[in-house]
N, C-alpha and C. Protein backbone atom coordinates (compact mmCIF):
# COMPACT_ATOMS: atom_id res chain seq x y z
N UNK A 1 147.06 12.39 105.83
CA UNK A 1 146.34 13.48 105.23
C UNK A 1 147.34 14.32 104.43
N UNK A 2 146.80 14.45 103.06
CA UNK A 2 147.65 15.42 102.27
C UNK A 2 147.18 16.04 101.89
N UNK A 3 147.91 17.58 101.32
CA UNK A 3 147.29 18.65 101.01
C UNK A 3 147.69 18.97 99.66
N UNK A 4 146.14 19.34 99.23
CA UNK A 4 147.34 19.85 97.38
C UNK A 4 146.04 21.67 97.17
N UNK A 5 147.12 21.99 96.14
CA UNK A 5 146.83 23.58 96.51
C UNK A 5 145.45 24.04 95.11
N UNK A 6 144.81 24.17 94.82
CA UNK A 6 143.99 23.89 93.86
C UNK A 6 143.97 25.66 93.20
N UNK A 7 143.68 25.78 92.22
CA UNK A 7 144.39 27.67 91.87
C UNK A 7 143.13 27.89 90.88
N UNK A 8 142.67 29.66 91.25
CA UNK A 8 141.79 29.87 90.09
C UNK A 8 142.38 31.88 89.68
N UNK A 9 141.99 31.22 88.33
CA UNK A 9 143.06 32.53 87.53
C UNK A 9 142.06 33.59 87.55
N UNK A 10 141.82 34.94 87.61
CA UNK A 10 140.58 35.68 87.36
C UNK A 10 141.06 37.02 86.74
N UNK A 11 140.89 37.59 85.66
CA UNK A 11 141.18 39.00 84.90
C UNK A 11 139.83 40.16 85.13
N UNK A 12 140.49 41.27 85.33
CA UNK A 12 139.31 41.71 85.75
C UNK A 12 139.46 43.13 84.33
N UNK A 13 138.91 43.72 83.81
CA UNK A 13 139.10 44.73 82.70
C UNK A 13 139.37 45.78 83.46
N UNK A 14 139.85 46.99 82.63
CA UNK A 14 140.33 48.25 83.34
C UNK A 14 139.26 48.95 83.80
N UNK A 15 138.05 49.06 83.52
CA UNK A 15 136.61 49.63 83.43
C UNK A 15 136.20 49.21 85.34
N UNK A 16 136.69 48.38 85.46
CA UNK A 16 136.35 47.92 86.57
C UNK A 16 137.09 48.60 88.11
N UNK A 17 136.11 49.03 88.50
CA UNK A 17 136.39 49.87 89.93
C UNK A 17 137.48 49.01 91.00
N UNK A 18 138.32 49.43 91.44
CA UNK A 18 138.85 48.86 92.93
C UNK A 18 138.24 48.36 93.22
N UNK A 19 136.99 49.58 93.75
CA UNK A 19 136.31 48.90 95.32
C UNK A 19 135.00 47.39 94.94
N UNK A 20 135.30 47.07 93.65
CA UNK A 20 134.02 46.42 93.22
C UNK A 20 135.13 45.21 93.21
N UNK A 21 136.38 45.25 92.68
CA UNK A 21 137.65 44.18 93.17
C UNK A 21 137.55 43.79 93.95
N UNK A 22 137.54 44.39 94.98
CA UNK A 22 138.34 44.19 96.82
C UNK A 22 136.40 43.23 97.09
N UNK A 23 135.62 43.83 97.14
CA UNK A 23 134.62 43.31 97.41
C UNK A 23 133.88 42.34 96.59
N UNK A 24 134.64 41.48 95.64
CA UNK A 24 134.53 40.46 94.73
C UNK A 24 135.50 39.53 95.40
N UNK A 25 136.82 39.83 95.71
CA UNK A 25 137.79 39.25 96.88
C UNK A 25 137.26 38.91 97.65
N UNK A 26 136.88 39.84 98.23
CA UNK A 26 136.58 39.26 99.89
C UNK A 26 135.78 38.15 100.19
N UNK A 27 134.86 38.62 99.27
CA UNK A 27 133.52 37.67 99.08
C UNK A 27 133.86 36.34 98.59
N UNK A 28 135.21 35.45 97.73
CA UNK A 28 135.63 34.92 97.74
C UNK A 28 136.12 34.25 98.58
N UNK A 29 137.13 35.03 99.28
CA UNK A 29 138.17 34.88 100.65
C UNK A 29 137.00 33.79 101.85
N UNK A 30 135.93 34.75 102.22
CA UNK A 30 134.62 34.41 103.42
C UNK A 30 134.13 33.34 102.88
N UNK A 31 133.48 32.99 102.12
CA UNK A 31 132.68 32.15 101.24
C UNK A 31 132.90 31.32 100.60
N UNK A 32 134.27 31.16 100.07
CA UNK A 32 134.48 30.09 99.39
C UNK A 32 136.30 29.34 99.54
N UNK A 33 136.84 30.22 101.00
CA UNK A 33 138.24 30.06 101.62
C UNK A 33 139.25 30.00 100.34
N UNK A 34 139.35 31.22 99.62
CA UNK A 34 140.15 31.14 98.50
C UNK A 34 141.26 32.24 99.49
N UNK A 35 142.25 32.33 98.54
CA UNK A 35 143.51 33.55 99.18
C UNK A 35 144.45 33.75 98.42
N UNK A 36 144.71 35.46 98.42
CA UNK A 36 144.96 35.60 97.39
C UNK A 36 146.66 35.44 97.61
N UNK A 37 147.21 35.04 96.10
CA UNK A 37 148.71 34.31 96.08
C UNK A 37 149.18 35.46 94.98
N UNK A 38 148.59 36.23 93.87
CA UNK A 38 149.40 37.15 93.20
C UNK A 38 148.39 38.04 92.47
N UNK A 39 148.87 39.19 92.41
CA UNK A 39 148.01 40.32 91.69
C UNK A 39 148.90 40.81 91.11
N UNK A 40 148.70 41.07 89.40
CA UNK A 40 149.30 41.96 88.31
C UNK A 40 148.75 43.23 88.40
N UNK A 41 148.97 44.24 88.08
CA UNK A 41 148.24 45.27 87.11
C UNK A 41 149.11 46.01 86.40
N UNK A 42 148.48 46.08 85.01
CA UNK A 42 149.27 46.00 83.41
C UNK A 42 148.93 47.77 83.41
N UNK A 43 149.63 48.10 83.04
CA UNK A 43 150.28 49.30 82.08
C UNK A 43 148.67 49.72 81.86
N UNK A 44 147.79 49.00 81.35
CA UNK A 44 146.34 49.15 80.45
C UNK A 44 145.49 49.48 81.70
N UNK A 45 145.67 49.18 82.87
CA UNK A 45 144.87 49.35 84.06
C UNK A 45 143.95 48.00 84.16
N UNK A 46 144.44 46.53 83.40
CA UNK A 46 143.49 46.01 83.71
C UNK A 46 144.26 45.25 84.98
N UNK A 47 143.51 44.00 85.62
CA UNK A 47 143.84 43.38 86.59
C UNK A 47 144.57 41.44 86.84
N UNK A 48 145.11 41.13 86.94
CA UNK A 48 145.09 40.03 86.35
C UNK A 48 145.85 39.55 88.08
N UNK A 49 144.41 38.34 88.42
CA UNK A 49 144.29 37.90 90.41
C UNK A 49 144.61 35.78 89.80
N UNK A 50 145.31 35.74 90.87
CA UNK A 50 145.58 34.13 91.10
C UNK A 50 145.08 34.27 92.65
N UNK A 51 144.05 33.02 92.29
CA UNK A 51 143.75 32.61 94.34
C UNK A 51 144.13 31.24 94.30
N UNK A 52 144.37 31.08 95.18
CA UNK A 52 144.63 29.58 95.90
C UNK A 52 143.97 29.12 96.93
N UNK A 53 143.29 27.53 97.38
CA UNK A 53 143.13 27.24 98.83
C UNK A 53 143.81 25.47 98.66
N UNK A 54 143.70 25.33 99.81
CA UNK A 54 144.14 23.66 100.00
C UNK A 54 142.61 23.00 99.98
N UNK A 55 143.22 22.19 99.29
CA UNK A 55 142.04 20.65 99.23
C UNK A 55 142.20 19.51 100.07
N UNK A 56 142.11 19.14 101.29
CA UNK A 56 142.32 17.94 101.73
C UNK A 56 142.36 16.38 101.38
N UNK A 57 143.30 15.70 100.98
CA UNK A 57 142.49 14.40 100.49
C UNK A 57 142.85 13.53 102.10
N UNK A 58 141.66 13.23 102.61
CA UNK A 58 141.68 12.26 103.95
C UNK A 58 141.88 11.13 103.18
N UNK A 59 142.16 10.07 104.46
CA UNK A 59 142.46 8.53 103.79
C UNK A 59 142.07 7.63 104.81
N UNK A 60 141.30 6.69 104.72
CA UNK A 60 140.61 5.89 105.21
C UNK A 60 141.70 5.16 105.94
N UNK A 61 141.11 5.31 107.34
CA UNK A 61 142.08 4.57 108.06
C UNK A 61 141.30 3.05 108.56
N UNK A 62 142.24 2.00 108.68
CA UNK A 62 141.45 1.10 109.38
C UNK A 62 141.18 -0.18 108.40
């Protein structure tokens, strides 16, 4: 069994609240086992999120 790390990039605009962030996260995190690996935030106030999870590839044994 090997693992490979599969990544999704997401920008969020400056207009956009924290708490509407964190609870766009989370909801990620629960629901779809993403986690977060790096968060920017630019000078402009916008947001710029990398998540990551592992993908399993099983292998037929036998």
């Amino acid at each position: 069994m090997s693992a490979v790390w599969e990544f999704r990039e997401i920008n969020f605009h400056r207009g956009t609240k924290r708490s509407e962030v964190k609870s766009y996260l989370t909801a990620m995190a629960e629901v779809e086992r993403w986690e977060l690996e790096r968060v920017r935030v630019y000078q402009d106030g916008s947001r710029y999120v990398r998540l990551r999870r592992k993908i399993y590839h099983l292998q037929r044994t036998a």
